[in-house]
Protein backbone atom coordinates (compact mmCIF):
# COMPACT_ATOMS: atom_id res chain seq x y z
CA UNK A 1 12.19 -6.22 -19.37
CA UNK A 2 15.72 -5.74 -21.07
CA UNK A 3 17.53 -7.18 -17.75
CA UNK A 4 15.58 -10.61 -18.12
CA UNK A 5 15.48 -10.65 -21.54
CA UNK A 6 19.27 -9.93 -21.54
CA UNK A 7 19.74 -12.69 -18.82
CA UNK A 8 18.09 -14.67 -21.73
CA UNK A 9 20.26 -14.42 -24.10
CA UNK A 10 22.93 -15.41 -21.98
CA UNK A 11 21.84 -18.26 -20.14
CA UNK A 12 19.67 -20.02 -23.01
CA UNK A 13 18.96 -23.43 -21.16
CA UNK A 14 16.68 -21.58 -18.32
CA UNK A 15 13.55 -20.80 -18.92
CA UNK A 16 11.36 -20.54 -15.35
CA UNK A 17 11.00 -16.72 -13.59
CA UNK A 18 10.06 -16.75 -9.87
CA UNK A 19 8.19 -13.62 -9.07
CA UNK A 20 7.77 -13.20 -5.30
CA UNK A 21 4.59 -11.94 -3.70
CA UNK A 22 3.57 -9.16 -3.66
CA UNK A 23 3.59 -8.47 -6.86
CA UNK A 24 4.11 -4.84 -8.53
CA UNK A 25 1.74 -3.92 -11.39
CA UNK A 26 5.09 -2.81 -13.35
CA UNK A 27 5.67 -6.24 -13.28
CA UNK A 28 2.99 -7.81 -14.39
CA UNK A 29 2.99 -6.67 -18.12
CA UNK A 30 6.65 -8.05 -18.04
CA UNK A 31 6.04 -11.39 -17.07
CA UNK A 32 3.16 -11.80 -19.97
CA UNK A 33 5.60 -10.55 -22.57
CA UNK A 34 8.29 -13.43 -21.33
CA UNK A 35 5.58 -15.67 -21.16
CA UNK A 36 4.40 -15.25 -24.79
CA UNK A 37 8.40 -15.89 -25.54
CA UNK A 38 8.13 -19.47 -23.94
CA UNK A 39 8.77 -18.40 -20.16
CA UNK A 40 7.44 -20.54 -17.51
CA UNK A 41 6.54 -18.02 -14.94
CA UNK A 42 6.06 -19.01 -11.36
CA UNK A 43 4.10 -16.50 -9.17
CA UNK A 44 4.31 -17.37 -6.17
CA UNK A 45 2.09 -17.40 -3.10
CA UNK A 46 3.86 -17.40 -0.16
CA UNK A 47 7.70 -16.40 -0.45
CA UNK A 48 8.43 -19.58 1.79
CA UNK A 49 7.52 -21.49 -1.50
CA UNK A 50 10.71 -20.35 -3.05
CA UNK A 51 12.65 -23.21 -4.45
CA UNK A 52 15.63 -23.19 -6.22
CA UNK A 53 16.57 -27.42 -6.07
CA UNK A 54 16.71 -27.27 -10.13
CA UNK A 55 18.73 -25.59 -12.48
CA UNK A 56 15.89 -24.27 -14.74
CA UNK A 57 15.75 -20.34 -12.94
CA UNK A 58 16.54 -17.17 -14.92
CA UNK A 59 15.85 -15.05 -12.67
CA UNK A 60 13.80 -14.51 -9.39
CA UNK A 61 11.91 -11.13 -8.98
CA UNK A 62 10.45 -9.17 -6.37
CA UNK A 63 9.72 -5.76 -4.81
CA UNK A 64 11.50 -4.13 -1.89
CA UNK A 65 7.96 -1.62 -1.63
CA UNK A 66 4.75 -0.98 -3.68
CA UNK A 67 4.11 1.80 -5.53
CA UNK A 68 1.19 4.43 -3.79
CA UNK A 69 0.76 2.54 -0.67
CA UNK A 70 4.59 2.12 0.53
CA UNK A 71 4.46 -0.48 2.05
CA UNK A 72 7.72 -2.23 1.77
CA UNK A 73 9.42 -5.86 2.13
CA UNK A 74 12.53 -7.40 3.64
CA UNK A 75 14.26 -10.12 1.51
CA UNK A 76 16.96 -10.91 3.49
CA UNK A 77 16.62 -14.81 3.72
CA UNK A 78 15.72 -15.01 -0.35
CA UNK A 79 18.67 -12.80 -1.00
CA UNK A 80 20.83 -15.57 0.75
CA UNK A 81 19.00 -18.70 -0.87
CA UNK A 82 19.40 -17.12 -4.32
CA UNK A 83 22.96 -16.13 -3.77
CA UNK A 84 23.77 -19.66 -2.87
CA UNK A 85 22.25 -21.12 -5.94
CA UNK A 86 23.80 -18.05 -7.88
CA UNK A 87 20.47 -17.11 -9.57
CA UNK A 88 19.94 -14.06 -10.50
CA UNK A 89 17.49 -11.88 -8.01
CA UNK A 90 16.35 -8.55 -9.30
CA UNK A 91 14.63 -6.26 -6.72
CA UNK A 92 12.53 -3.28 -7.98
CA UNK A 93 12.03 -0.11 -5.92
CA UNK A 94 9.38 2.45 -6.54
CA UNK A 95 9.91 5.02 -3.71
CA UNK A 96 12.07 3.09 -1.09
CA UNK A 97 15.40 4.85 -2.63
CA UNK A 98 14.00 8.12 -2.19
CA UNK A 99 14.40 7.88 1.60
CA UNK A 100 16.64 5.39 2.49
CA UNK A 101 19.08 5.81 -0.81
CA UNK A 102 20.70 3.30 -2.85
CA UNK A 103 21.72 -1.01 -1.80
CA UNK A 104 24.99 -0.40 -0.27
CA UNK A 105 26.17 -4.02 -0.93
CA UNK A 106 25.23 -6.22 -3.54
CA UNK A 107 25.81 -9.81 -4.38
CA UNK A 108 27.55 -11.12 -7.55
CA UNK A 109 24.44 -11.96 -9.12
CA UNK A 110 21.83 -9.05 -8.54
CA UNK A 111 20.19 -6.44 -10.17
CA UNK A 112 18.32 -3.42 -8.58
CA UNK A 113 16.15 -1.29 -10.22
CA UNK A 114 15.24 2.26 -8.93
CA UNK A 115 12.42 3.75 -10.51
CA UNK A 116 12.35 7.40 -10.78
CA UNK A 117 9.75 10.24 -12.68
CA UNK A 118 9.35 10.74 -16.34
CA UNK A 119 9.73 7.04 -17.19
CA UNK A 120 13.85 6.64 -15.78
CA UNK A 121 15.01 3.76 -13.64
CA UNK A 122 18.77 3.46 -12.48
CA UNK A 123 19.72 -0.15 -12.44
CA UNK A 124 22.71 -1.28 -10.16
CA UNK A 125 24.37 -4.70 -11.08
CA UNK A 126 26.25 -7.58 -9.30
CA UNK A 127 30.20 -7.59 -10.93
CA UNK A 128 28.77 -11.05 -12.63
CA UNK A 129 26.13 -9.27 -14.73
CA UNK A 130 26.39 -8.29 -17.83
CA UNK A 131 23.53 -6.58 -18.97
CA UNK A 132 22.72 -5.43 -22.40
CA UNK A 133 19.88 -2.65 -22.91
CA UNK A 134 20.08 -2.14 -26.31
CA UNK A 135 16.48 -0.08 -26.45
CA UNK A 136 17.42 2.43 -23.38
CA UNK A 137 21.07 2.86 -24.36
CA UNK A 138 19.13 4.03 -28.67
CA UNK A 139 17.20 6.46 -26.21
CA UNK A 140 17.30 10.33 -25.97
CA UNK A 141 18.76 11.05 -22.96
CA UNK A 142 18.98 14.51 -21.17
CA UNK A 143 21.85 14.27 -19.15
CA UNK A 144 20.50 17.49 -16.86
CA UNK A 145 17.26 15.65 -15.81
CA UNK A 146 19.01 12.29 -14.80
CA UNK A 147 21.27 14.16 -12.48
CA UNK A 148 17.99 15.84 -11.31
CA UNK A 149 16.67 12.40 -10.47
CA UNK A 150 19.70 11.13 -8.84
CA UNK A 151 20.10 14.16 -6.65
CA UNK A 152 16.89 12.76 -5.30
CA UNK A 153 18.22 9.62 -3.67
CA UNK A 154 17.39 10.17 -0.22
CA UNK A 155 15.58 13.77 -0.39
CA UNK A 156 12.22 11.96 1.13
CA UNK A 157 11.82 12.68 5.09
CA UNK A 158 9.52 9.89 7.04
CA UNK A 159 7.63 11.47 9.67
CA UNK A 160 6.39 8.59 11.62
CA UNK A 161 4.35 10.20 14.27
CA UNK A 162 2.57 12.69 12.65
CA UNK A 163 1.02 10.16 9.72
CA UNK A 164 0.26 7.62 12.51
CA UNK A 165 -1.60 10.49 14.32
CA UNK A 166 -3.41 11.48 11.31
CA UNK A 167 -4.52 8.14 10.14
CA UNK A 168 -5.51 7.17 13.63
CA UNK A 169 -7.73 10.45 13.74
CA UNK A 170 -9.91 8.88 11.33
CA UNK A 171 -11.22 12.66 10.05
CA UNK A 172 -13.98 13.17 8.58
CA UNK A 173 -14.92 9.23 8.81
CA UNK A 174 -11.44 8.17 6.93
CA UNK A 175 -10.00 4.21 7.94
CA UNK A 176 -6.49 3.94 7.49
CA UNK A 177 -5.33 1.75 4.46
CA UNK A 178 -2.33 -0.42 5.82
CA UNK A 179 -2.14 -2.34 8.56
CA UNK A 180 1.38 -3.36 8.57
CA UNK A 181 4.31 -1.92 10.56
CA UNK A 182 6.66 -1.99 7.71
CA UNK A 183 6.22 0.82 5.44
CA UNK A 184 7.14 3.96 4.01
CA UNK A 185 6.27 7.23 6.77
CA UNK A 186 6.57 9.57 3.88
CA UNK A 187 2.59 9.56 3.06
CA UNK A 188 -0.34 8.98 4.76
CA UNK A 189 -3.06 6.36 3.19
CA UNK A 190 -6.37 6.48 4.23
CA UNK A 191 -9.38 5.70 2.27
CA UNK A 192 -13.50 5.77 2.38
CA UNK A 193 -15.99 3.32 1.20
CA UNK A 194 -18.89 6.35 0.20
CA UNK A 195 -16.63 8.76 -2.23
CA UNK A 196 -14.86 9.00 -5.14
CA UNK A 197 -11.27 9.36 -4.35
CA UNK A 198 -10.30 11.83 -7.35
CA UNK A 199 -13.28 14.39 -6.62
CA UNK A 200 -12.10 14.50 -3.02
CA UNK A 201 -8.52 14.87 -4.16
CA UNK A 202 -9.40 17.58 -6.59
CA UNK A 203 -11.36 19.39 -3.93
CA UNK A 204 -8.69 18.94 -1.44
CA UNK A 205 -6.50 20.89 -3.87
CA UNK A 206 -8.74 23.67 -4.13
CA UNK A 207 -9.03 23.94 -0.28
CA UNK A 208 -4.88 24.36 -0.31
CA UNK A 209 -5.17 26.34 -3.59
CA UNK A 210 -3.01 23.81 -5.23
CA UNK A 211 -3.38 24.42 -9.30
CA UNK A 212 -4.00 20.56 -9.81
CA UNK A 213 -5.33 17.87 -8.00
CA UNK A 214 -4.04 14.22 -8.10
CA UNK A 215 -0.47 13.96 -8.68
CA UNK A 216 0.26 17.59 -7.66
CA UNK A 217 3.60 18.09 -6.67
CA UNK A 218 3.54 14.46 -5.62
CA UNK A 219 1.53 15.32 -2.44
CA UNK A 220 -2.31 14.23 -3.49
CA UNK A 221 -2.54 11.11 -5.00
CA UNK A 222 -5.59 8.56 -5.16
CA UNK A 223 -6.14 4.88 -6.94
CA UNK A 224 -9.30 5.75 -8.09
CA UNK A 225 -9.96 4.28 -11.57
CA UNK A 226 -11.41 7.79 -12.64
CA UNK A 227 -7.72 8.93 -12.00
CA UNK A 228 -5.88 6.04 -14.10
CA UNK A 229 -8.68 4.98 -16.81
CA UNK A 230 -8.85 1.40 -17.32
CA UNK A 231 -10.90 -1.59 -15.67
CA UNK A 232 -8.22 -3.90 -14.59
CA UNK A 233 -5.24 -1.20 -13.33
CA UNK A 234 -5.89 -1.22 -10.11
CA UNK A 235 -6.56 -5.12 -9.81
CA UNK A 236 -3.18 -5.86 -8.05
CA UNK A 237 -4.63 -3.70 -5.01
CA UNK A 238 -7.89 -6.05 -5.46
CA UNK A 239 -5.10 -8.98 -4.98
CA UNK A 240 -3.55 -7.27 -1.81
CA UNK A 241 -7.53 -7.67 -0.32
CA UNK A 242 -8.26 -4.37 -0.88
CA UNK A 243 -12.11 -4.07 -1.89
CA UNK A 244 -13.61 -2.45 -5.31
CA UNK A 245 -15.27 0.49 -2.30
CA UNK A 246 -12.05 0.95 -0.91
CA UNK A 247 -9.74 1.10 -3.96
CA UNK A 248 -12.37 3.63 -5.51
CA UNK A 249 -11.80 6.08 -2.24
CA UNK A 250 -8.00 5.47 -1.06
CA UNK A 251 -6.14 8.70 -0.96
CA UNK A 252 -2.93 9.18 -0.62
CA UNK A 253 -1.24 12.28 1.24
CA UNK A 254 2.17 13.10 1.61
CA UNK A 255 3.53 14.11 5.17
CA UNK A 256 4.87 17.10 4.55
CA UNK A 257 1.43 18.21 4.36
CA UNK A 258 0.42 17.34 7.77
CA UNK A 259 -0.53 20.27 10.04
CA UNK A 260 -3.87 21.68 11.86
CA UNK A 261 -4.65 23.99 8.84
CA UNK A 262 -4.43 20.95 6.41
CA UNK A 263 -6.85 18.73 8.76
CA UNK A 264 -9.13 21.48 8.47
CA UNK A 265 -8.92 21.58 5.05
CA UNK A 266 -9.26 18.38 4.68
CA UNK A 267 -12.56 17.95 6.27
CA UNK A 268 -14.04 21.00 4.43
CA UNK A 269 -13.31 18.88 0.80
CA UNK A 270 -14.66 16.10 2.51
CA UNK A 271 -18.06 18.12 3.33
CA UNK A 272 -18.09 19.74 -0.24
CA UNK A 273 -17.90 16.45 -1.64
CA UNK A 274 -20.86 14.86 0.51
CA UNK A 275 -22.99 17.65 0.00
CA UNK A 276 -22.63 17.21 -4.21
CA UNK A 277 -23.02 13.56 -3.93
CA UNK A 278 -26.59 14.69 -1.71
CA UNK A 279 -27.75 17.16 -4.22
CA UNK A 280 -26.57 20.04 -2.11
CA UNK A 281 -24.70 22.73 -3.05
């Protein structure tokens, strides 16, 4: 929000934001707020709707992945239209960075964001930029935990194979999530259309005797709406396609976990889980 509402301040006479599909939910609230400010906001459709013929753009904004699912994008052609028209383009990553590290060349006029735990983000500017944050710059800092974060950049291992082994096993009944070859091999995303995804996911945890269940250690995670409160949170998977069943039993499983003990593991939370929904115990 403080990049485009920096931009803003700068370049007073636009007022349109182009926000390229997909969209991430971070986004979202973003757009609303510079909408209620008098922001023409332009989601688009298709990305080969992007036009820049007029000299009305702040800013252009997209995602290089989504958060949970991983699945990423390639902006290669926009990142040469933009730069042409010498609009701003600001790219968000939510878990891209953590295996393939930071943009090793940016344009004049672009901003990426890395997200990071605990609320950071590392943004990385274009010489041209100048952008003021005046809210994270008043904020409490810990200079220990954002050299934590940093020292992350590229800790992540994909591990191609073994997820697209594990998804195409379909255990215990599973169907893999994503159909797309471009994506993150650092999880594996699988989901069922008769169970809860956060009851499996706290089972699961049990069966590795893991203290916690979604979110633990980063290695569970589901999209259930039992797991993230709220009726509309998940709707930008319900925009992706992604049925009300499906969204209520995707799981999320990070690679690292991947091994003959966890598969059996996995299938015994699985039968725990169908037994309680049956009245068995």
């Amino acid at each position: 929000m403080e990049v485009l509402l920096s931009l803003s301040r700068q370049l007073v006479t636009k007022k349109r934001i182009i926000c390229l599909p997909p969209q991430s939910p971070f986004v979202h609230p973003v757009l609303r707020f510079m909408a209620g400010l008098g922001f023409d906001i332009q989601m688009l459709s298709s990305e080969k709707n992007l036009a820049l013929s007029t000299n009305d753009v702040l800013a252009v904004v997209a995602s290089q992945d989504l958060p949970l699912l991983g699945t990423m994008y390639d902006w290669g052609a926009e990142r040469q239209l933009v730069a042409e028209y010498k609009t701003c383009f600001v790219q968000l990553s939510h878990c891209q960075h953590y295996c393939s590290g930071l943009e090793q060349k940016i344009n004049t006029f672009e901003a990426y964001l890395y997200g990071f735990s605990g609320g950071m983000t590392l943004g990385a500017f274009g010489r041209r930029l100048r952008i003021d944050a005046p809210v994270a710059e008043s904020m409490n800092w810990e200079k220990g935990q954002v050299l934590v974060e940093i020292d992350k950049f590229s800790s992540r291992s994909e591990s191609r194979d073994k997820v697209i082994e594990f998804e195409s096993q379909n255990l215990g009944g599973c169907r893999p999530a994503l159909q797309m070859e471009r994506r993150l091999y650092d999880r594996a995303v699988v989901y069922w259309k008769d169970m809860d995804g956060l009851a499996f996911v706290n089972q699961l945890a049990k069966e590795l005797n893991k203290n916690e269940g979604s979110g633990t250690e980063l290695l569970l995670e589901t999209t259930s709406l039992i797991r993230w409160g709220g009726l509309k949170t998940m709707d930008w998977l319900n925009s992706l396609g992604y049925s009300l069943e499906q969204i209520r039993g995707m799981v999320v499983v990070d690679a690292s976990l991947l091994n003959e003990i966890f598969f059996k593991k996995f299938m015994e939370a699985r039968e725990v889980i169908l037994q309680s929904q049956n009245g068995r115990s």
